[in-house]
Protein backbone atom coordinates (compact mmCIF):
# COMPACT_ATOMS: atom_id res chain seq x y z
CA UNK A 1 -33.23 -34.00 -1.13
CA UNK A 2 -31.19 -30.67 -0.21
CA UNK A 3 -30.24 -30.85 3.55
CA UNK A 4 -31.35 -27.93 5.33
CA UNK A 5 -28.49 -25.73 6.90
CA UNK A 6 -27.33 -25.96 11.04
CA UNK A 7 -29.01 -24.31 13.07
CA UNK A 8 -26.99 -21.91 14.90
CA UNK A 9 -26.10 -22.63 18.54
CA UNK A 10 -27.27 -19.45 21.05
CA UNK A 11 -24.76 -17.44 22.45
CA UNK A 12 -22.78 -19.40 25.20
CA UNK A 13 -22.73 -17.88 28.80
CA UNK A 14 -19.33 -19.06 29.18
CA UNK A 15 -15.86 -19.10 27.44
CA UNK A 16 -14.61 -22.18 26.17
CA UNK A 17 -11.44 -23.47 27.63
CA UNK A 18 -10.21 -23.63 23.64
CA UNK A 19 -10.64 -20.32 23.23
CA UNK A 20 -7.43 -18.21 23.51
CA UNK A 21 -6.62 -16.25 20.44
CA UNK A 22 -8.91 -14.29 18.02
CA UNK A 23 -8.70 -16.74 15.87
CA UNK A 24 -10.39 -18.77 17.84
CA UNK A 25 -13.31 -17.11 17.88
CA UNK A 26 -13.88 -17.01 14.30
CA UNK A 27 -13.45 -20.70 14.35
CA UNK A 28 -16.56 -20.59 17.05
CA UNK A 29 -18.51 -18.05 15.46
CA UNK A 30 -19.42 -20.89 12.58
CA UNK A 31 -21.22 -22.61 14.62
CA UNK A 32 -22.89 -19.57 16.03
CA UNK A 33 -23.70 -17.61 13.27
CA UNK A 34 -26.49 -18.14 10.16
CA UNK A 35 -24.65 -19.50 6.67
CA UNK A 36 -25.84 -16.88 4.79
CA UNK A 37 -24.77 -13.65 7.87
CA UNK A 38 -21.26 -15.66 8.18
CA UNK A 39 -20.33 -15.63 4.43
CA UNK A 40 -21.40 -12.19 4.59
CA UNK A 41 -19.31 -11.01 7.62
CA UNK A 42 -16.32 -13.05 6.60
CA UNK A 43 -15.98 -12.92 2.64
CA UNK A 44 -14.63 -10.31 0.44
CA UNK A 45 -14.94 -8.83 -3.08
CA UNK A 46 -13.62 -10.68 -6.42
CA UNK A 47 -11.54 -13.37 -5.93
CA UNK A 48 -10.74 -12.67 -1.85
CA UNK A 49 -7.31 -11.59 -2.80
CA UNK A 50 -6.92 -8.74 -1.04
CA UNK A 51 -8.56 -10.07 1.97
CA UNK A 52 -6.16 -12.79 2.13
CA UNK A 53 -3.51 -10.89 1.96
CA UNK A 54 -4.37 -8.51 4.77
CA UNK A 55 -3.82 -11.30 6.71
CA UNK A 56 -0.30 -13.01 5.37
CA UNK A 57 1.28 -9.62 4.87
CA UNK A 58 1.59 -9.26 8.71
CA UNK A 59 3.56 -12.76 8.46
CA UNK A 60 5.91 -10.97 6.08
CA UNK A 61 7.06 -9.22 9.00
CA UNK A 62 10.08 -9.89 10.90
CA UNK A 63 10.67 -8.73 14.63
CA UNK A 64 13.56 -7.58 16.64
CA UNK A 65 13.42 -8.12 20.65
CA UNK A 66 15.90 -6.52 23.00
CA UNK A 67 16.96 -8.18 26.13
CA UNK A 68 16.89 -6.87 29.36
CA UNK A 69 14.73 -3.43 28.63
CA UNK A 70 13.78 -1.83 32.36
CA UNK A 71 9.79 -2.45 32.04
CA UNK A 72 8.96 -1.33 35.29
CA UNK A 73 5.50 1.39 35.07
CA UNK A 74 5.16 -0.29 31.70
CA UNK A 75 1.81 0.98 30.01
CA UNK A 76 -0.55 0.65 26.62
CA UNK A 77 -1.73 3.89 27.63
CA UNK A 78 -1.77 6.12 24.37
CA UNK A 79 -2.79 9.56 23.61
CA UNK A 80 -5.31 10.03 20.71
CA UNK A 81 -7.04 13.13 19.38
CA UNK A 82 -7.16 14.87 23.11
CA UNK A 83 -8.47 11.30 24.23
CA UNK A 84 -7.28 8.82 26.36
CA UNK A 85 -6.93 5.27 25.76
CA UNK A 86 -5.88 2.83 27.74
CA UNK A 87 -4.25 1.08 24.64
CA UNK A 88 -4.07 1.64 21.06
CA UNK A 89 -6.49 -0.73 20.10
CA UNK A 90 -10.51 0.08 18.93
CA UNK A 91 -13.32 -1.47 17.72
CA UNK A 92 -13.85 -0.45 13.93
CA UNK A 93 -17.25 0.70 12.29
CA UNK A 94 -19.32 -2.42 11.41
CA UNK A 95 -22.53 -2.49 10.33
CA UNK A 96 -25.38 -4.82 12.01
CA UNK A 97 -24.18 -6.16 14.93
CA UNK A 98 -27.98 -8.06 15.57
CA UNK A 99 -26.97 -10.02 12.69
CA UNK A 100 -24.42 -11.90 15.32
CA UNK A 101 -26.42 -11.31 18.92
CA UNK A 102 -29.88 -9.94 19.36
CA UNK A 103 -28.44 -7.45 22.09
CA UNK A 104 -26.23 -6.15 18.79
CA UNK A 105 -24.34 -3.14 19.26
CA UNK A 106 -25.61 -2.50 22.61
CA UNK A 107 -23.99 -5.58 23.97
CA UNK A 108 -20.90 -4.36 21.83
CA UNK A 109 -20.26 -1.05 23.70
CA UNK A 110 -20.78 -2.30 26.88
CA UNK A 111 -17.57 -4.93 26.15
CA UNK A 112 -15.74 -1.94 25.05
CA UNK A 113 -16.43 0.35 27.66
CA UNK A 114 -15.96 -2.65 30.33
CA UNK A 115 -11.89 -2.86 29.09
CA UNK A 116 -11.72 0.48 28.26
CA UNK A 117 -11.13 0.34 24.25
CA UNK A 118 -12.71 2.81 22.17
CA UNK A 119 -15.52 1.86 19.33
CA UNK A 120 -16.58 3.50 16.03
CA UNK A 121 -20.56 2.96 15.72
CA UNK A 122 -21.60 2.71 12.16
CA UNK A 123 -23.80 4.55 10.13
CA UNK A 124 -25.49 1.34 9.24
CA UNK A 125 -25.97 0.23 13.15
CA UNK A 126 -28.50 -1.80 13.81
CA UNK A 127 -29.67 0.07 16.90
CA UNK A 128 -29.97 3.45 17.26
CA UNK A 129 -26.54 5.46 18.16
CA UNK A 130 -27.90 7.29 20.78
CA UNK A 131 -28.94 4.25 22.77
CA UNK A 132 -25.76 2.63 21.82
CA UNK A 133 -24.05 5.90 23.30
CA UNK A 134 -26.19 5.25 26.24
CA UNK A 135 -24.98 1.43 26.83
CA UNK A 136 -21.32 2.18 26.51
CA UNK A 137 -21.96 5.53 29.23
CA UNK A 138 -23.88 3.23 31.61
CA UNK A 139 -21.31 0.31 31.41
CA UNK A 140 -18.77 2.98 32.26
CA UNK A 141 -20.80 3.94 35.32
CA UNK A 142 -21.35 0.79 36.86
CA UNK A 143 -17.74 -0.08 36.88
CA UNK A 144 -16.78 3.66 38.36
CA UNK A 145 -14.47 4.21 35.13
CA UNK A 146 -14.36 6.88 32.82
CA UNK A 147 -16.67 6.58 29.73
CA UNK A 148 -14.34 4.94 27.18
CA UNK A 149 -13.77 6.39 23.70
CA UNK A 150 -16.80 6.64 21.22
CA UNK A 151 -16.77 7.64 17.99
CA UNK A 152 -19.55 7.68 15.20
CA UNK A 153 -18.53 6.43 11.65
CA UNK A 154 -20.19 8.11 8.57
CA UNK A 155 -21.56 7.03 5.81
CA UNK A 156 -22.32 10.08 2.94
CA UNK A 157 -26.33 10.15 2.06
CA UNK A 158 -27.71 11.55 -0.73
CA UNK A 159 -28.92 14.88 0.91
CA UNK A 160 -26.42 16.69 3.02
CA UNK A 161 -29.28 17.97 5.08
CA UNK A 162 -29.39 13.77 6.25
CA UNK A 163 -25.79 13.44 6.46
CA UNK A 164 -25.53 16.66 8.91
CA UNK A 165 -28.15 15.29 10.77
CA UNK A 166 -26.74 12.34 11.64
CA UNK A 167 -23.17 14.06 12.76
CA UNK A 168 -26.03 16.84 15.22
CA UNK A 169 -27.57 13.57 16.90
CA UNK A 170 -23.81 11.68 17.24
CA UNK A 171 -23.03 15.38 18.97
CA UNK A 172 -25.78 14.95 20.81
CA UNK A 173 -25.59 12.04 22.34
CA UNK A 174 -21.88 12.38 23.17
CA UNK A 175 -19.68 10.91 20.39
CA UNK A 176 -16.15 12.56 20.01
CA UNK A 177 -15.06 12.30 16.55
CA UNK A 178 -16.74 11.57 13.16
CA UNK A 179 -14.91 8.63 11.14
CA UNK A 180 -15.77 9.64 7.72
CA UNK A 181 -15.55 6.48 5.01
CA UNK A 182 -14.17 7.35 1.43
CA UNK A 183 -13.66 4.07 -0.03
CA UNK A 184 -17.63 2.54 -0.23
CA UNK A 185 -19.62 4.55 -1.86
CA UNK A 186 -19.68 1.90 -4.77
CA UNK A 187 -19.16 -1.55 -3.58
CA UNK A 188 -20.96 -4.71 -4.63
CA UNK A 189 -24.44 -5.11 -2.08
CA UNK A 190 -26.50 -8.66 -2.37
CA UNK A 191 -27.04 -9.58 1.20
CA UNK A 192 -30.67 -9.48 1.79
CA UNK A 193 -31.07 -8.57 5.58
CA UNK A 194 -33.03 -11.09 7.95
CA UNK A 195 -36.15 -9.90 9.05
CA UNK A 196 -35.76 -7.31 12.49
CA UNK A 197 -32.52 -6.29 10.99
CA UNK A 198 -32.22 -2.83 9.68
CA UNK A 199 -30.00 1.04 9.32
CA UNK A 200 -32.42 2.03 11.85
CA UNK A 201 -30.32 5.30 12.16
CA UNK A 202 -31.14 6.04 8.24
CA UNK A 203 -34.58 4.82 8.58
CA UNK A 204 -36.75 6.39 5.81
CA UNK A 205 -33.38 8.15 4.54
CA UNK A 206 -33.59 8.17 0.32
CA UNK A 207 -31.26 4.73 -0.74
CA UNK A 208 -28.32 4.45 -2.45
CA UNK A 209 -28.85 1.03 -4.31
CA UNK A 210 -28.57 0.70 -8.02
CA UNK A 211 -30.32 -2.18 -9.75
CA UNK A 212 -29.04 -2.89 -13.09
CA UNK A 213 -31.02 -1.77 -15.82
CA UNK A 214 -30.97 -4.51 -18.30
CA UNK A 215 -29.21 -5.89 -21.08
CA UNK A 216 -27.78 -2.68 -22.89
CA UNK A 217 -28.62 -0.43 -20.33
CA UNK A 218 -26.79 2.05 -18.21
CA UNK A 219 -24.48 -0.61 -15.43
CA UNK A 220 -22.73 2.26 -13.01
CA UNK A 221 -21.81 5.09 -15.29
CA UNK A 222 -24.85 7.48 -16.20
CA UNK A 223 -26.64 5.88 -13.06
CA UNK A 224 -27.68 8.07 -9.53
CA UNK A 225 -25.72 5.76 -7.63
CA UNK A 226 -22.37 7.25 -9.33
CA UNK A 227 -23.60 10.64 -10.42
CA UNK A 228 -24.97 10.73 -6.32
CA UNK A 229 -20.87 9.51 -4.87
CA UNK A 230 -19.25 11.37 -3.05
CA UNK A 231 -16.40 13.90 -3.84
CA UNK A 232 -13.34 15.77 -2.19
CA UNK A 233 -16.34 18.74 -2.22
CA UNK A 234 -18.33 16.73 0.32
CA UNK A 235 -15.13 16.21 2.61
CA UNK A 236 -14.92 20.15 2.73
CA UNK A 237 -18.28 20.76 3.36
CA UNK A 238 -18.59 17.99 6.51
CA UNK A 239 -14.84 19.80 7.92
CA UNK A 240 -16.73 23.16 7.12
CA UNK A 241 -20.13 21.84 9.26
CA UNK A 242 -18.43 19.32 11.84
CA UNK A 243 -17.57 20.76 14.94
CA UNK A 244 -15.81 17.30 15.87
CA UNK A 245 -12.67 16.07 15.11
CA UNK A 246 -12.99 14.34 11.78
CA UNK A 247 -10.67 11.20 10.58
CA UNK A 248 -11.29 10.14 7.13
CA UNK A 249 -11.30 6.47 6.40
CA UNK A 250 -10.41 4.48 3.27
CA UNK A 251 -7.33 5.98 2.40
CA UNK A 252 -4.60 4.17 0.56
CA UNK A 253 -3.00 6.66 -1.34
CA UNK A 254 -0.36 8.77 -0.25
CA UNK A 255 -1.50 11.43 -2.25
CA UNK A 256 -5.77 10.55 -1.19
CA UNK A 257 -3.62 11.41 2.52
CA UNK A 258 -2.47 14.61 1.54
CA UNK A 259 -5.41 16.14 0.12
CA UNK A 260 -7.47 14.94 3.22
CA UNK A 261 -5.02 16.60 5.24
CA UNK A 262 -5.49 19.34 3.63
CA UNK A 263 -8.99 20.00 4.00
CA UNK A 264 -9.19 19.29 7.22
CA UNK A 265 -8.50 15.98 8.42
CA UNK A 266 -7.54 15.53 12.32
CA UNK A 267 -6.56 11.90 11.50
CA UNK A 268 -6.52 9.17 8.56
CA UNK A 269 -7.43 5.38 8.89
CA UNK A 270 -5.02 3.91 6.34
CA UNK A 271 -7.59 0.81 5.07
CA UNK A 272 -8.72 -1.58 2.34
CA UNK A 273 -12.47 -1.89 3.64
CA UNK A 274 -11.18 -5.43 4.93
CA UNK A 275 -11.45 -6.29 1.47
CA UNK A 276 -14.72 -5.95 0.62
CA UNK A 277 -14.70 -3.38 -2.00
CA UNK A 278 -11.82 -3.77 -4.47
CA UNK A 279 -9.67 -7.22 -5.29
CA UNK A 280 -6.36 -6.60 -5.94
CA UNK A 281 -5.40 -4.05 -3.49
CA UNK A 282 -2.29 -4.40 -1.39
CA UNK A 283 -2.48 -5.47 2.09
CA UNK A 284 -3.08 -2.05 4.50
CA UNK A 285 0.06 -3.05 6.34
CA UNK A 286 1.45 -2.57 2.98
CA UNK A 287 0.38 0.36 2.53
CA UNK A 288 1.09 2.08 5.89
CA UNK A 289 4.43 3.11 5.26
CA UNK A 290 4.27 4.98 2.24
CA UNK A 291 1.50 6.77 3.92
CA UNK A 292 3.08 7.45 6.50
CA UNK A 293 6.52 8.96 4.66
CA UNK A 294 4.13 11.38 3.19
CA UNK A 295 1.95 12.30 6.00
CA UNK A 296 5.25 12.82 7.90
CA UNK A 297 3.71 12.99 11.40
CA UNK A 298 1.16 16.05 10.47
CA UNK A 299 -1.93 13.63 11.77
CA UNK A 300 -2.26 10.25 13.14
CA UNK A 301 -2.49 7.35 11.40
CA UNK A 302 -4.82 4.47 12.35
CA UNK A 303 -4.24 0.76 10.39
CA UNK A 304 -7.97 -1.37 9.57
CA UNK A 305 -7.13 -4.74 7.97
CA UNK A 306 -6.65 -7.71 8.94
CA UNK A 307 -4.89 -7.28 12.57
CA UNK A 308 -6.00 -10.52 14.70
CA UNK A 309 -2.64 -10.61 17.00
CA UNK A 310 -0.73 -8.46 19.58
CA UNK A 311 2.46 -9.25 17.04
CA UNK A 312 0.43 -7.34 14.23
CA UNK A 313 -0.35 -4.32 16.59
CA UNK A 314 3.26 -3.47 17.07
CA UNK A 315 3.87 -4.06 13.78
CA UNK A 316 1.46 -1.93 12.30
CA UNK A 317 2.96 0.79 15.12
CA UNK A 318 6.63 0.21 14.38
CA UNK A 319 5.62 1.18 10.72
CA UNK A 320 3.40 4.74 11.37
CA UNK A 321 0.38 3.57 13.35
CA UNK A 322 -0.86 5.68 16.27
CA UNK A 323 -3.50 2.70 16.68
CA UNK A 324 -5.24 -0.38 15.00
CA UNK A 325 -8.91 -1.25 14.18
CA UNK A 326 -10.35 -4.18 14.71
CA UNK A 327 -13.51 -5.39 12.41
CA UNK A 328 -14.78 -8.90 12.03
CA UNK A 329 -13.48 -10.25 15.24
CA UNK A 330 -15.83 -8.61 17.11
CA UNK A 331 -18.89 -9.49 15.66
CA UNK A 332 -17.30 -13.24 15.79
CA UNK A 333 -17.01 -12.82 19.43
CA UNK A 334 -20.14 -11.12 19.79
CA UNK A 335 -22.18 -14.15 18.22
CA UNK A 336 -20.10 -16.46 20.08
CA UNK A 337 -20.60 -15.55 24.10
CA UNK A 338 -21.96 -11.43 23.70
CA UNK A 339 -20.66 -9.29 25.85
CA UNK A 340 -18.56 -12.07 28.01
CA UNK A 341 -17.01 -12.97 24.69
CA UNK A 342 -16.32 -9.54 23.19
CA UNK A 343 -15.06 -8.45 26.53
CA UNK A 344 -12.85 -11.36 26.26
CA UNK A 345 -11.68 -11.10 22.71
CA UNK A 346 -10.19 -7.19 23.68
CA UNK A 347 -8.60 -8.68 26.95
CA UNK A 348 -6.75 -11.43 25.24
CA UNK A 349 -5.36 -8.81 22.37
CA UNK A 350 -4.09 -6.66 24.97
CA UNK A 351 -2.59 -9.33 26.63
CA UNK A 352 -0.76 -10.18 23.42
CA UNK A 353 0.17 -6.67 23.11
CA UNK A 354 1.53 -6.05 26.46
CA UNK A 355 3.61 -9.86 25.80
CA UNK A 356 4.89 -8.45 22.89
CA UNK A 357 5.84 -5.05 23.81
CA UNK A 358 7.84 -7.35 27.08
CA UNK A 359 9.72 -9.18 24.52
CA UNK A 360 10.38 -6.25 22.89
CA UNK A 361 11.89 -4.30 25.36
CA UNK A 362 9.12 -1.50 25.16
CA UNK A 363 7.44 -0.30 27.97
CA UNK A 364 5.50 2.49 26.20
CA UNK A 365 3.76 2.53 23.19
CA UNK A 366 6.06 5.71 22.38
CA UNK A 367 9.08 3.25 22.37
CA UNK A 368 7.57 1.26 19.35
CA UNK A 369 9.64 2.34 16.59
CA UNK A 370 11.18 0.51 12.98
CA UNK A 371 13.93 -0.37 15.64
CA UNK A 372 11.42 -3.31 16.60
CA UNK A 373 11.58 -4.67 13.13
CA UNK A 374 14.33 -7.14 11.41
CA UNK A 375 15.95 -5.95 9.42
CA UNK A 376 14.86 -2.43 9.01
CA UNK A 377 11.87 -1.99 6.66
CA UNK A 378 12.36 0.07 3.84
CA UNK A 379 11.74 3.63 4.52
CA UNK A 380 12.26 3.12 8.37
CA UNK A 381 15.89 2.05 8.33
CA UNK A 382 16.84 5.09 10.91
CA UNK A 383 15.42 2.55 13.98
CA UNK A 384 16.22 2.14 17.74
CA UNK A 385 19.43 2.03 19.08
């Protein structure tokens, strides 16, 4: 006789004494989440090499610390796109937050806007954005604090007419940029969503799914999922009809960062999907720097992949950041305490930050430079004095 799975434990209402790290949470979100939603929020594609390695690359890493650094007025503040934030640190697009907490990305935004980090809303939200812009605005309010950075994330649909529609109504309701994601437009889809779980923002939009055809038959090639993909076309056309600032997501290739620059881009998130869409790619840390050699300072950079630790923040700064991303730790926190635990997630990363940057003898985010790293990395030799 099969045993039937746990059953999930409800969100607590308080945070575990054990708790302290991000790791932590994911530990705790086990027990918290549904088998089949935590395989899917925590697994990758193929063989899970490249999500493993998003992860160890960081350890690869070596750090220098200077003594005695004058870290009086000492900030996280950082200037982004115009925007403020109070650290370089924001919530990535992910897709169905109710999967982890009934009050799904609702409960998310109100964590963010509470410390003050910016979020991404997905395409694929479960709730609509325009209540989810609502949330973060309101939780801004109530603490008599400026409304903290929102941005929507896009996915491409199969009529432009839906795909503009979507970037008029994140306008609307107040979002400031448009992340626009390159790198999953033909990925590998067999999570079958729980009931009261949907894209409510695409809601009766034409789908993208391809079901194979049989034995013989067309697999990708010849099919409308590929001859539908997106192109380099579609990036001008959404610069040409986006009045926001637009930051294209996916990128890995120096020269994928150069012709997004030039048609348009305002900023680049240098990212492996977390690993969920090709094996075998190098770590995004990995990639950062040869990115950022050719980018040369034209846009910002932004690193998604695998950052759990203040340590991997300046890292991913020393090496061409402007900020980092974070993904599945917040839907680990958000399944393990809601709000109180996503809240709590973003304070204890900035509180690794702002221990690190001490250590380090930074006392601004501009001072993070290859000088932080030991020895110099290749490409960034030039350092701090």
């Amino acid at each position: 006789m099969t045993a039937s799975p746990p059953v999930p434990r409800p969100p607590l209402t308080a945070i575990p004494a054990d708790i302290t790290c991000l790791a932590d949470y994911e530990r705790h979100a086990a027990g918290h989440l549904p088998e089949a939603s935590r395989h899917h929020v925590d697994s990758g594609t193929g063989e899970g090499l490249t999500l493993h390695d998003n992860r160890v690359a960081f350890g690869r890493i070596r750090l220098a610390p200077r003594a005695l650094a004058d870290l009086r007025q000492g900030s996280t503040r950082t200037l982004l796109l115009g925007q403020l934030h109070e650290s370089p640190i924001l919530l990535a697009p992910v897709a169905f937050h109710r999967l982890a907490h009934s009050g799904g990305e609702c409960e998310t935004a109100r964590a963010a806007a509470a410390l003050q980090v910016g979020m991404a809303v997905s395409t694929l939200s479960s709730q609509p954005l325009e209540d989810i812009a609502a949330a973060s605005r309101a939780a801004s309010a109530e603490l008599h604090r400026a409304p903290a950075p929102l941005w929507f994330q896009l996915y491409f649909q199969r009529d432009r007419e839906h795909s503009l529609a979507l970037v008029r109504r994140a306008q609307a309701a107040g979002y400031q940029a448009v992340v626009v994601t390159v790198d999953a437009s033909v990925k590998r889809s067999g999570f079958p969503l729980p009931q009261g779980v949907e894209a409510v923002n695409v809601r009766g939009y034409p789908s993208f799914e391809q079901r194979s055809g049989g034995l013989g038959g067309p697999i990708l090639f010849g099919t409308p999922l590929i001859e539908g993909a997106p192109t380099w076309d579609d990036i001008a056309w959404l610069r040409a009809n986006c009045p926001l600032p637009l930051i294209v997501k996916g990128v890995v290739s120096p020269r994928d960062a150069l012709r997004a620059i030039e048609l348009g881009a305002d900023a680049l998130v240098v990212s492996n999907h977390g690993g969920r869409v090709l094996d075998g790619l190098p770590a995004a840390i990995d990639v950062l720097p040869r990115v950022a050699a050719a980018v040369a300072g034209r846009v910002p950079l932004l690193l998604d992949g695998g950052v759990r630790t203040g340590t991997d923040i300046v890292k991913s700064l020393a090496l061409g950041a402007s900020a980092v991303m974070i993904g599945r730790p917040q839907v680990h926190a958000l399944a393990v305490a809601g709000l109180l635990g996503v809240a709590h997630a973003l304070h204890l990363l900035r509180g690794e930050l702002e221990l690190a940057m001490a250590q380090l003898g930074c006392a601004s985010i501009g001072e993070i430079d290859a000088g932080i790293l030991w020895p110099a990395h290749p490409g960034n030799e030039a350092g701090r004095n």
